[in-house]
PDB file of N, CA and C in Angstrom:
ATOM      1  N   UNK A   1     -79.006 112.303 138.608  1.00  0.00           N
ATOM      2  CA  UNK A   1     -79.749 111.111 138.292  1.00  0.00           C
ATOM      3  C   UNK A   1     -81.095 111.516 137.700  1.00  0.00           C
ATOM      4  N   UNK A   2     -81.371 110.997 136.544  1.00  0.00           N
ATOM      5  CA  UNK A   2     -82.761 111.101 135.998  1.00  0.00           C
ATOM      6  C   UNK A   2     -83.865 110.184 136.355  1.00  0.00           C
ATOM      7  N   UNK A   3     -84.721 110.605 136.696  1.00  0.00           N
ATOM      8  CA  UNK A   3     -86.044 110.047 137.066  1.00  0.00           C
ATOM      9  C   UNK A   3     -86.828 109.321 135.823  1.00  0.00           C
ATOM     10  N   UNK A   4     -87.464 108.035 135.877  1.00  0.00           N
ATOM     11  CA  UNK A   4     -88.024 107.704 134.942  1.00  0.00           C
ATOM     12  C   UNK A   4     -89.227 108.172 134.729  1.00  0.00           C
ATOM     13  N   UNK A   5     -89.813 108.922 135.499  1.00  0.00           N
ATOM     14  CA  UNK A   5     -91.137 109.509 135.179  1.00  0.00           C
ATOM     15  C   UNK A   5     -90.749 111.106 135.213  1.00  0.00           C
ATOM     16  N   UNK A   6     -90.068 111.880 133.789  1.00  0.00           N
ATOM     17  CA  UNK A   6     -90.291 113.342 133.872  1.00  0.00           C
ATOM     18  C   UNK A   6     -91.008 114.142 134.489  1.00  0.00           C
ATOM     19  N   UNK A   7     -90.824 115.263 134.425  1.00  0.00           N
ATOM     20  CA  UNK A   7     -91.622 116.096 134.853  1.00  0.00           C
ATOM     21  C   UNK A   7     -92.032 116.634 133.229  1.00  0.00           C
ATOM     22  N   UNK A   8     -93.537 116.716 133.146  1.00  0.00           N
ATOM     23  CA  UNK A   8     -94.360 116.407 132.098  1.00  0.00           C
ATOM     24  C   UNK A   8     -94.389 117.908 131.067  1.00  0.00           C
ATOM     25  N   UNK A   9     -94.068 118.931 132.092  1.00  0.00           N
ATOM     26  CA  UNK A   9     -94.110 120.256 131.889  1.00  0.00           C
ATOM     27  C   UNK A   9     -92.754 120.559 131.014  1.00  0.00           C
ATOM     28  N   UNK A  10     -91.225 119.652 131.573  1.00  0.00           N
ATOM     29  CA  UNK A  10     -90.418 119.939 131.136  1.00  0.00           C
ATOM     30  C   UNK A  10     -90.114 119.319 129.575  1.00  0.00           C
ATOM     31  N   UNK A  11     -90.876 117.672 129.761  1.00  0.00           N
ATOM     32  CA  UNK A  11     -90.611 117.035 128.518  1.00  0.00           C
ATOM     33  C   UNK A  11     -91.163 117.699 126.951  1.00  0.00           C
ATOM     34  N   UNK A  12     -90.352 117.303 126.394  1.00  0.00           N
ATOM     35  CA  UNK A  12     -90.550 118.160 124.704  1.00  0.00           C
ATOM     36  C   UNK A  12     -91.703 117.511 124.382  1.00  0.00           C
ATOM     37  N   UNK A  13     -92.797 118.734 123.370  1.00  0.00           N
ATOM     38  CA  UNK A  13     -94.086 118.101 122.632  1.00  0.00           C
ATOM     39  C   UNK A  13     -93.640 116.724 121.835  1.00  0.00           C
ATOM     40  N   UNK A  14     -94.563 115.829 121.596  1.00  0.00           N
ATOM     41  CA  UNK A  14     -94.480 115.216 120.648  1.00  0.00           C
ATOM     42  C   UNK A  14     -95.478 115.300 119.940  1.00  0.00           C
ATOM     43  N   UNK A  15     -95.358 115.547 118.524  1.00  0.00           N
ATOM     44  CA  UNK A  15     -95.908 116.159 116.985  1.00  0.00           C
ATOM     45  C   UNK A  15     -96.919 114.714 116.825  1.00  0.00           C
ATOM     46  N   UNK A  16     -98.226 114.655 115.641  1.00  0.00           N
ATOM     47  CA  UNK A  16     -98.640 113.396 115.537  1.00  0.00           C
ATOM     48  C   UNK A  16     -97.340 112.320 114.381  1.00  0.00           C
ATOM     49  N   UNK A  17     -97.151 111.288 114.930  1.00  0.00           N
ATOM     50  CA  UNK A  17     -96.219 110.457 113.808  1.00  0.00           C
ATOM     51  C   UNK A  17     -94.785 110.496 114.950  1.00  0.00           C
ATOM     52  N   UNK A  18     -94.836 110.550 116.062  1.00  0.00           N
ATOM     53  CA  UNK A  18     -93.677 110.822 117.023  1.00  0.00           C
ATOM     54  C   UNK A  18     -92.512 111.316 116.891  1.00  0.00           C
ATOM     55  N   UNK A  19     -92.691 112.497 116.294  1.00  0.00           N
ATOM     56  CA  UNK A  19     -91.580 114.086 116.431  1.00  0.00           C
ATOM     57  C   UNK A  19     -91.918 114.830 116.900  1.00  0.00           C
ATOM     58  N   UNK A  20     -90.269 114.850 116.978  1.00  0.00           N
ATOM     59  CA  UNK A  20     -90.216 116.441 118.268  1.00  0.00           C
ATOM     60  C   UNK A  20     -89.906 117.378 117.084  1.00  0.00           C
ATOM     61  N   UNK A  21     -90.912 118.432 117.082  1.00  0.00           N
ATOM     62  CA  UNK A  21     -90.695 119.881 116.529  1.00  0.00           C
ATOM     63  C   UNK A  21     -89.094 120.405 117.328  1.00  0.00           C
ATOM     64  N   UNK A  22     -88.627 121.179 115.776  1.00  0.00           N
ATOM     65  CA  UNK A  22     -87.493 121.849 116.062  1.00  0.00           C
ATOM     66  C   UNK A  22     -87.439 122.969 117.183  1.00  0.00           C
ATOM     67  N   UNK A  23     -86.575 122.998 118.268  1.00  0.00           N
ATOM     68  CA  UNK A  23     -86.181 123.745 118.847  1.00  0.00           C
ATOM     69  C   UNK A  23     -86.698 123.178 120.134  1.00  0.00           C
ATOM     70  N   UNK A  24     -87.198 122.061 120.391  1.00  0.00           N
ATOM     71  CA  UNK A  24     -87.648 121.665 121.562  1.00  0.00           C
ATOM     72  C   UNK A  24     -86.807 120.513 122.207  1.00  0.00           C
ATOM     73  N   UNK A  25     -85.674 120.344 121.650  1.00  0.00           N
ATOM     74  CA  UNK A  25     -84.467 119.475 122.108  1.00  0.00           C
ATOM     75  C   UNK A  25     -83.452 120.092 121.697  1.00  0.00           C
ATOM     76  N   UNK A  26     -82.433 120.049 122.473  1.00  0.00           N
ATOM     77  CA  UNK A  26     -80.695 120.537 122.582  1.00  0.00           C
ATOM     78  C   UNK A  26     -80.016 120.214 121.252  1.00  0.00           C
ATOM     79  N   UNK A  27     -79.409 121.067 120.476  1.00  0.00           N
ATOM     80  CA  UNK A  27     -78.742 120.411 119.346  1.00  0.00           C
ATOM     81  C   UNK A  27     -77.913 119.072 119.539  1.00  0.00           C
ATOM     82  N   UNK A  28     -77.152 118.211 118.835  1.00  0.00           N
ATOM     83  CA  UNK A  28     -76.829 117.033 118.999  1.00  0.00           C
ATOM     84  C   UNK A  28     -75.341 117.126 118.874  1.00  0.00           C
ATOM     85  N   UNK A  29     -75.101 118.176 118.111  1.00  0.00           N
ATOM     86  CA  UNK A  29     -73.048 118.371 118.378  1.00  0.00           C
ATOM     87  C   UNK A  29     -73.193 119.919 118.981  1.00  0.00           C
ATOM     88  N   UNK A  30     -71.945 120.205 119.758  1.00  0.00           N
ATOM     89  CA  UNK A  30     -71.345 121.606 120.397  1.00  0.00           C
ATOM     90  C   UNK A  30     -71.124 122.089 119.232  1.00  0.00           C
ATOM     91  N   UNK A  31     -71.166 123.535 119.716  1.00  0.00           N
ATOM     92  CA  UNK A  31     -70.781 124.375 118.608  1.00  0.00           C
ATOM     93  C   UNK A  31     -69.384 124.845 118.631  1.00  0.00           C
ATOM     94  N   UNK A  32     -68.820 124.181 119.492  1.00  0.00           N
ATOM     95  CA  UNK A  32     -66.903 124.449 119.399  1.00  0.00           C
ATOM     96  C   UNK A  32     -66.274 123.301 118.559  1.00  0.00           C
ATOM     97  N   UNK A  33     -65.318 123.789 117.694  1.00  0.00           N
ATOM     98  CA  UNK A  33     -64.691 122.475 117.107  1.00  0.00           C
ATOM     99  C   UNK A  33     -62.529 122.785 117.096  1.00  0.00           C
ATOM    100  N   UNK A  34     -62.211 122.620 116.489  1.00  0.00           N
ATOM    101  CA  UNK A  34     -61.142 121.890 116.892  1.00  0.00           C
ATOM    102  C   UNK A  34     -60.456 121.135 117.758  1.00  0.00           C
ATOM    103  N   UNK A  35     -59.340 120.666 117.786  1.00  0.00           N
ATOM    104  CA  UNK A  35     -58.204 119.510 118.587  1.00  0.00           C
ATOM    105  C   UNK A  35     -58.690 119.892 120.456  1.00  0.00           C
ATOM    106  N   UNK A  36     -59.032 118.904 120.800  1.00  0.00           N
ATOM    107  CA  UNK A  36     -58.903 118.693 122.726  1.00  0.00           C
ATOM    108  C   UNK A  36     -57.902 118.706 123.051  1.00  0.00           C
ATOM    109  N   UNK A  37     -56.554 118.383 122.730  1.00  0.00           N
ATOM    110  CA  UNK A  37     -55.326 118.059 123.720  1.00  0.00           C
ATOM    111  C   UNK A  37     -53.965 118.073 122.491  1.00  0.00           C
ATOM    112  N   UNK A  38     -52.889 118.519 122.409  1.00  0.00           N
ATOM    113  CA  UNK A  38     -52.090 118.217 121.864  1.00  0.00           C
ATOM    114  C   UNK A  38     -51.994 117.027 121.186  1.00  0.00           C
ATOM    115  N   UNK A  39     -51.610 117.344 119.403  1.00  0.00           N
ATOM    116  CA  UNK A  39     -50.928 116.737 119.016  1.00  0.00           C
ATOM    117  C   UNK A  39     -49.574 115.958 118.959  1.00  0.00           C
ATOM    118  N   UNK A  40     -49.577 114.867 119.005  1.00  0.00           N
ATOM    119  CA  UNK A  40     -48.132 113.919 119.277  1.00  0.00           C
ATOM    120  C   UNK A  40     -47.058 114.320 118.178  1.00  0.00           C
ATOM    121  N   UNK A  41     -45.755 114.383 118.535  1.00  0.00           N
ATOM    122  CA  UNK A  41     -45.442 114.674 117.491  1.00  0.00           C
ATOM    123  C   UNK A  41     -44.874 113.826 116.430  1.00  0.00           C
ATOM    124  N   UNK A  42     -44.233 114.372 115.313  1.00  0.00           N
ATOM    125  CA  UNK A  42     -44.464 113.592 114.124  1.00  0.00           C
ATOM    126  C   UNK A  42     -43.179 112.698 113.929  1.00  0.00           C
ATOM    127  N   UNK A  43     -44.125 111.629 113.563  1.00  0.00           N
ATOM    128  CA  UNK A  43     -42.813 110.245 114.244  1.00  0.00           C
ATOM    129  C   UNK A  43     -42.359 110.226 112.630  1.00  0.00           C
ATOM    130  N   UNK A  44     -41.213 109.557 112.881  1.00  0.00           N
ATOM    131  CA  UNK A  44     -40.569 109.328 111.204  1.00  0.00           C
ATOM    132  C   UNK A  44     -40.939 108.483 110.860  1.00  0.00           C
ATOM    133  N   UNK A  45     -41.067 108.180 109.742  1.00  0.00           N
ATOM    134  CA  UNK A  45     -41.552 107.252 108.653  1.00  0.00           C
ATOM    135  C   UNK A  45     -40.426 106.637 107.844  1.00  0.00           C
ATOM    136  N   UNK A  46     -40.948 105.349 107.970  1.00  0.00           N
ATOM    137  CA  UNK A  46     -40.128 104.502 106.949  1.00  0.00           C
ATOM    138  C   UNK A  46     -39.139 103.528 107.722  1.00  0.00           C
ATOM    139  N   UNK A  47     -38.166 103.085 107.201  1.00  0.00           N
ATOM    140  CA  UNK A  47     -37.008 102.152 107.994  1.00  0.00           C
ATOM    141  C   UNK A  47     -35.993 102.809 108.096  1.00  0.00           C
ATOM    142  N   UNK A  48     -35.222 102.429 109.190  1.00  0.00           N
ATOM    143  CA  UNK A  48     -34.092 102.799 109.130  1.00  0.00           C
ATOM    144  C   UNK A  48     -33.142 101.801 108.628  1.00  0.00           C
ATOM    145  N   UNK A  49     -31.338 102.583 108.564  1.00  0.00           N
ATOM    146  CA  UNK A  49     -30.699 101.500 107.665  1.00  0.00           C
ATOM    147  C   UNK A  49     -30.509 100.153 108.269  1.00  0.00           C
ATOM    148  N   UNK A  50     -29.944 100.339 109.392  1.00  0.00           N
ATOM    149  CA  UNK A  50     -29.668  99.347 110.615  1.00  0.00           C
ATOM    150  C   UNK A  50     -30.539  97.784 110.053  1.00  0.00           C
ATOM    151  N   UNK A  51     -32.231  98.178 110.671  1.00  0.00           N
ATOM    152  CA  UNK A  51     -32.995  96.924 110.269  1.00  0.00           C
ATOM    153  C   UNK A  51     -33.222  96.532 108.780  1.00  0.00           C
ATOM    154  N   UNK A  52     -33.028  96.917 107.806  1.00  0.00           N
ATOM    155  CA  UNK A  52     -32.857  96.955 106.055  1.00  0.00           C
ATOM    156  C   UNK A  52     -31.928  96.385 105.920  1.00  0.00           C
ATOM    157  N   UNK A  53     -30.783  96.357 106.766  1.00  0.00           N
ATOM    158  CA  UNK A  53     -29.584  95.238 106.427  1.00  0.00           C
ATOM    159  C   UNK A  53     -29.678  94.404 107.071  1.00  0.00           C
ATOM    160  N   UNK A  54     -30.539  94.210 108.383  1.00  0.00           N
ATOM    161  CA  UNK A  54     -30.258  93.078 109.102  1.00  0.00           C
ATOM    162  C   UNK A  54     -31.729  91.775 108.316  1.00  0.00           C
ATOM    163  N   UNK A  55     -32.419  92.150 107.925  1.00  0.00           N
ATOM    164  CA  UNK A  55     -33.044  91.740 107.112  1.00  0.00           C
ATOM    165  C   UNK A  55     -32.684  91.439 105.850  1.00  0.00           C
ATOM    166  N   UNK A  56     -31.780  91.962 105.226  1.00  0.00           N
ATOM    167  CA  UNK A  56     -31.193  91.680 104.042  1.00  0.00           C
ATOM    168  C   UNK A  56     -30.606  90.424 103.850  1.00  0.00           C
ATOM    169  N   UNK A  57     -29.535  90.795 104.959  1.00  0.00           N
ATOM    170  CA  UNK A  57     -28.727  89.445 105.569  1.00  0.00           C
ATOM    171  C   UNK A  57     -29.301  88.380 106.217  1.00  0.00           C
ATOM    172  N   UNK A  58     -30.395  88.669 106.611  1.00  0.00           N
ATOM    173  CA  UNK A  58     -31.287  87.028 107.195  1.00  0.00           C
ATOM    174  C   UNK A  58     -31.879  86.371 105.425  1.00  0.00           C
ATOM    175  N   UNK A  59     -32.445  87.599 104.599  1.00  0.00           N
ATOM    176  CA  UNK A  59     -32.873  86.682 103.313  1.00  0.00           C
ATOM    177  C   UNK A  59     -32.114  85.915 102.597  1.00  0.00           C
ATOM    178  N   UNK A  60     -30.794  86.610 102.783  1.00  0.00           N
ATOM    179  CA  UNK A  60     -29.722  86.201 101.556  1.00  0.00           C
ATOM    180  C   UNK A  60     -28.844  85.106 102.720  1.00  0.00           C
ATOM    181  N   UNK A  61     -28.910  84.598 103.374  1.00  0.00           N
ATOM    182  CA  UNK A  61     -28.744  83.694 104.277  1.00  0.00           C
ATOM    183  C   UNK A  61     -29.539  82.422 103.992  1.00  0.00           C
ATOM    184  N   UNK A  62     -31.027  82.850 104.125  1.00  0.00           N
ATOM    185  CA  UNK A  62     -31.986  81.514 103.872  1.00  0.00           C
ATOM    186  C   UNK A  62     -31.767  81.339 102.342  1.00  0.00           C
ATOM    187  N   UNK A  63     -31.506  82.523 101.478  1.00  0.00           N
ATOM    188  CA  UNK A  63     -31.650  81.867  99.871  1.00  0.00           C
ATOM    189  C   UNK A  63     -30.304  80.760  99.826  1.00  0.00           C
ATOM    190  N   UNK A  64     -29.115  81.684 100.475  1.00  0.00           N
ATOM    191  CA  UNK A  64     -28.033  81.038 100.266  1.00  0.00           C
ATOM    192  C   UNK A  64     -28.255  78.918 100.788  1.00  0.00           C
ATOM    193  N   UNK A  65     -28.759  79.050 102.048  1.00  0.00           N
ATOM    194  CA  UNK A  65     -29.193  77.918 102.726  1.00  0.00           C
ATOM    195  C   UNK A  65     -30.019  76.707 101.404  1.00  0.00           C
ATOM    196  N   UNK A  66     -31.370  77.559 101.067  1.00  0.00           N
ATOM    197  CA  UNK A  66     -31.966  76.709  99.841  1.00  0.00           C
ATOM    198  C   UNK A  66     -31.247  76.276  99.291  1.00  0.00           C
ATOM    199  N   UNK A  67     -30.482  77.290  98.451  1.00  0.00           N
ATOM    200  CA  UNK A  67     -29.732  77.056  97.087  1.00  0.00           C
ATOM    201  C   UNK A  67     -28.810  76.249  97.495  1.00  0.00           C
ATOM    202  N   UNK A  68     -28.005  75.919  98.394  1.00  0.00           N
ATOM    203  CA  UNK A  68     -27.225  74.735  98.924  1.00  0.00           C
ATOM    204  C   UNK A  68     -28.107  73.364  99.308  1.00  0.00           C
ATOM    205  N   UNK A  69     -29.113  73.234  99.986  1.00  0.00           N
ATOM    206  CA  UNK A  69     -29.634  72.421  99.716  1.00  0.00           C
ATOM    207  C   UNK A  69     -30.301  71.796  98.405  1.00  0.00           C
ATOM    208  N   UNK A  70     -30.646  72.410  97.606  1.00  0.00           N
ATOM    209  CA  UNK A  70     -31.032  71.808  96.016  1.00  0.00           C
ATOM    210  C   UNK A  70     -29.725  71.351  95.393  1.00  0.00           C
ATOM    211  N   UNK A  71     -28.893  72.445  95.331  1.00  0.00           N
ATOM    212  CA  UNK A  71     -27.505  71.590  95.364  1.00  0.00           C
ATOM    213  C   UNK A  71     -27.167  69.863  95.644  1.00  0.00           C
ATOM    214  N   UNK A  72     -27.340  70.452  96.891  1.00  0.00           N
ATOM    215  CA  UNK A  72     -27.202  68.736  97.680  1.00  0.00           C
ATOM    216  C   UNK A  72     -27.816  67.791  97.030  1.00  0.00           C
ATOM    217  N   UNK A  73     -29.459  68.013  96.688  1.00  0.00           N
ATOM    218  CA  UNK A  73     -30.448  67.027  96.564  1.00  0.00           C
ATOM    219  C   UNK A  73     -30.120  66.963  95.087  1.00  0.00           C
ATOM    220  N   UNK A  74     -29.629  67.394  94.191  1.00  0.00           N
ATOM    221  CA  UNK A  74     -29.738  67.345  92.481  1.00  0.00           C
ATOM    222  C   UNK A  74     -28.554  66.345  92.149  1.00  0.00           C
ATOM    223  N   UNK A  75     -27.251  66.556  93.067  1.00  0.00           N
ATOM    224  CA  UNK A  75     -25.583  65.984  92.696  1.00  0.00           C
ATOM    225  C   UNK A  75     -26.022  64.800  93.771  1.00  0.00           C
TER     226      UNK A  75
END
């Protein structure tokens, strides 16, 4: 837990115009970089055939449906 009143000795100078001169605060990123935890692996892309036809067959169902109804409504 941090105290709201530092210890005055420890806190960094402040410069006139309120900066802190370099080297008197902790850099702001680690100096380790790559991946934390395994990568997931690589999912497939795209559709399969299965849902491409079952979709096919629901469109060409509703066109078929329209096109019978304009039918209806024209005769």
């Amino acid at each position: 837990m941090t105290t709201p009143d530092p210890d005055p000795r420890r806190t960094p100078e402040v410069e006139p115009g309120g900066n802190v001169p370099p080297g008197e605060t902790p850099p702001a990123e680690g100096g380790t970089y790559g991946i934390s935890h395994p990568e997931p692996p690589e999912l497939r892309k795209g559709w399969g055939a299965v849902p491409l036809v079952l979709i096919m067959a629901v469109v060409a169902l509703v066109a078929i449906g329209l096109i019978g109804m304009l039918v209806v409504l024209v005769v």
